[in-house]
C-alpha atoms as a PDB file:
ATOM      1  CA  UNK A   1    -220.036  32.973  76.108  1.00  0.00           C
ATOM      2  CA  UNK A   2    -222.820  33.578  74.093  1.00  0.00           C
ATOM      3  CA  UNK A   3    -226.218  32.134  74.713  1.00  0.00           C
ATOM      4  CA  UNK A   4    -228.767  33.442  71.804  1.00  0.00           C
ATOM      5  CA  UNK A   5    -227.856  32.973  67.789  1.00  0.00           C
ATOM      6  CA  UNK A   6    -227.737  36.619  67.566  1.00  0.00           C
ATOM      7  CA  UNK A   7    -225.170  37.161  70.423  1.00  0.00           C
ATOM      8  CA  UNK A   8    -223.243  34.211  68.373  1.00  0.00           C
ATOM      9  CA  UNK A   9    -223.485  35.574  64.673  1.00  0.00           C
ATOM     10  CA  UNK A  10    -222.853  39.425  66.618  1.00  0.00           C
ATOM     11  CA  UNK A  11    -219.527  37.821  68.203  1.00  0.00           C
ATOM     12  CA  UNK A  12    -218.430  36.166  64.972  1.00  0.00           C
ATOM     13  CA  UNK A  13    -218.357  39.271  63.430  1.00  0.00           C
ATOM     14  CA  UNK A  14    -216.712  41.821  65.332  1.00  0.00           C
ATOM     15  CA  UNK A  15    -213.723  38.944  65.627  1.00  0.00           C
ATOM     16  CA  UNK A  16    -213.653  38.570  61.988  1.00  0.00           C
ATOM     17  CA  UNK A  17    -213.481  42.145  61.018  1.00  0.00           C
ATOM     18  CA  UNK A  18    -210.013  42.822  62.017  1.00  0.00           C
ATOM     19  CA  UNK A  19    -208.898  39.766  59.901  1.00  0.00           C
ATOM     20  CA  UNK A  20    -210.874  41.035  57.208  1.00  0.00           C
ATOM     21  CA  UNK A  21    -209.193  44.603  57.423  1.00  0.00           C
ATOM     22  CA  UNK A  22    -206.294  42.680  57.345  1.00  0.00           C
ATOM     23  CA  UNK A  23    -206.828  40.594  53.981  1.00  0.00           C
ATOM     24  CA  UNK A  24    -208.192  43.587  52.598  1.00  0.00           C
ATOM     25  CA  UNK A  25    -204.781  45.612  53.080  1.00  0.00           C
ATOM     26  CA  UNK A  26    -202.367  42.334  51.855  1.00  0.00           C
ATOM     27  CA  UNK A  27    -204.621  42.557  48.423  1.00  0.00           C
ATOM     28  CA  UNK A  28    -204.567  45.834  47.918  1.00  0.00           C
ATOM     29  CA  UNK A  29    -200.606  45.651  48.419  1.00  0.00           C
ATOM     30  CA  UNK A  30    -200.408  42.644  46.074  1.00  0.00           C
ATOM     31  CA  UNK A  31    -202.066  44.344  43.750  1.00  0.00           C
ATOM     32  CA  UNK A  32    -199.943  48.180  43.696  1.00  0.00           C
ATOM     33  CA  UNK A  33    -197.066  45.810  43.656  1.00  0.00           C
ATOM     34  CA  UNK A  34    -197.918  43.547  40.926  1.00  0.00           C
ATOM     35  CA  UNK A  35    -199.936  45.903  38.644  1.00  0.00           C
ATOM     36  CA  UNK A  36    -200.045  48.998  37.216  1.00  0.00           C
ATOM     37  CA  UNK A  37    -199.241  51.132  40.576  1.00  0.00           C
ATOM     38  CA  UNK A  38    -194.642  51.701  39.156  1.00  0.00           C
ATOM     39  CA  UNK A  39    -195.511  52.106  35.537  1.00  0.00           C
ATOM     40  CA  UNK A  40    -194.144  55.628  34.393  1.00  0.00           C
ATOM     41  CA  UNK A  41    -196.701  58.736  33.263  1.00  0.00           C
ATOM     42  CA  UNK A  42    -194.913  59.685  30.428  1.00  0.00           C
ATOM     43  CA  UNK A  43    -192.625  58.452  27.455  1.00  0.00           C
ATOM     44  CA  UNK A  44    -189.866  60.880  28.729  1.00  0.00           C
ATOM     45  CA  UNK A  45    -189.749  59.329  32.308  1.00  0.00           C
ATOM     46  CA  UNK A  46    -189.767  55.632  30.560  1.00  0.00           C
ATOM     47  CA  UNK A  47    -186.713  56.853  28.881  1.00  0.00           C
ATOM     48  CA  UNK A  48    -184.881  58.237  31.899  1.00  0.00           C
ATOM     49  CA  UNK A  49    -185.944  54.852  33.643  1.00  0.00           C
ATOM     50  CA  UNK A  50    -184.478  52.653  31.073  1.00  0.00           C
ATOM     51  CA  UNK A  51    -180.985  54.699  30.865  1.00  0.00           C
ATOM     52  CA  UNK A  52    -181.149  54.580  34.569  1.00  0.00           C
ATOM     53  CA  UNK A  53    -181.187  51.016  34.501  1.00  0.00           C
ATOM     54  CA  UNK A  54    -179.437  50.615  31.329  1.00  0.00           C
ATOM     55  CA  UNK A  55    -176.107  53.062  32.992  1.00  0.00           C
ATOM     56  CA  UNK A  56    -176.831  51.114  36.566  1.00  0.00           C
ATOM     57  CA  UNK A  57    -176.627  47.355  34.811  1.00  0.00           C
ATOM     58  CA  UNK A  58    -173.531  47.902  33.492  1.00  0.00           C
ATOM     59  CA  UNK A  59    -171.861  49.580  36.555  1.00  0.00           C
ATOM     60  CA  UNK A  60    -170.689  45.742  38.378  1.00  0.00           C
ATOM     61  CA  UNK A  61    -169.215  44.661  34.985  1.00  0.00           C
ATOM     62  CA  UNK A  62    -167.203  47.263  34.395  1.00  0.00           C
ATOM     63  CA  UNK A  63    -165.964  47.421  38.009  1.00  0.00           C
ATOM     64  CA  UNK A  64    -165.164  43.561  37.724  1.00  0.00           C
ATOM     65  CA  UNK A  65    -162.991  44.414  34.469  1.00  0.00           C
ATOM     66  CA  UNK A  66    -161.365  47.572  36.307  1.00  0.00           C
ATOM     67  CA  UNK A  67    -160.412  45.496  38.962  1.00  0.00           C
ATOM     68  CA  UNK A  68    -159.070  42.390  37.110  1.00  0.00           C
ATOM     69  CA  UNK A  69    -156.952  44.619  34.439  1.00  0.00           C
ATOM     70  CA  UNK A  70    -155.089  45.997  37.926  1.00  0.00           C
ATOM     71  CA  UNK A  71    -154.692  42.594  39.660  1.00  0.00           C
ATOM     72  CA  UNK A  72    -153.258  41.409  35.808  1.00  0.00           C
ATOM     73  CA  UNK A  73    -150.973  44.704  35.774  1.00  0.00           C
ATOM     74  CA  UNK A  74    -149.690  43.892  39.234  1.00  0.00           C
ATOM     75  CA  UNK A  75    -149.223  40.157  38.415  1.00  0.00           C
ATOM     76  CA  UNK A  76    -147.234  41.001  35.479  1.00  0.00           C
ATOM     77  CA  UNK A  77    -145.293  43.667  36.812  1.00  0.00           C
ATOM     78  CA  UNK A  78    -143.967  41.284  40.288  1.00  0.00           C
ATOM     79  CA  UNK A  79    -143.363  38.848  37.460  1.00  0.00           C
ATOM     80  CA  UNK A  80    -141.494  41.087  35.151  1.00  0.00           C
ATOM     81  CA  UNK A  81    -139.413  42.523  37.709  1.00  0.00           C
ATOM     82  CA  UNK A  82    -138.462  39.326  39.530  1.00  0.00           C
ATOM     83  CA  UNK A  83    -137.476  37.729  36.526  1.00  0.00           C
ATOM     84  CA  UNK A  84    -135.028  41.382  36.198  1.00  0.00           C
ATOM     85  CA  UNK A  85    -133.649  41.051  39.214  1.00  0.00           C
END
């Protein structure tokens, strides 16, 4: 336990630094990740990010269309053929 002010104010601060190494990293990561820290260099690499994105955003869609055009062609064809038979 401290006894003097200066034993006090010089155990105050050696608690608080870690904590304030610790603030100082979350703000500094809140800031790369909100600001400026992903924007591209160039106009070329802004290009290749947006057909990136552009070729990736459309991926699901057409998978979902892919997908229901062979459940319809299998759902027509059990329904074709047992009306045949």
């Amino acid at each position: 336990m401290a006894t003097t002010p200066g034993a006090y104010l010089c155990t105050m601060t050696t608690t608080l630094t870690p904590a304030r190494a610790l603030l100082a990293r979350l703000r500094d990561t809140v800031a790369d990740a909100l600001f400026l820290a992903r924007l591209p260099a160039t106009e070329e690499q802004a290009s290749d990010a947006l057909s990136e994105v552009t070729r990736w955003a459309w991926l699901p869609a057409l998978s979902g269309i892919a997908v229901a055009g062979d459940h319809a062609r299998k759902a027509h064809d059990s329904a074709a053929g047992g009306a045949a038979e």
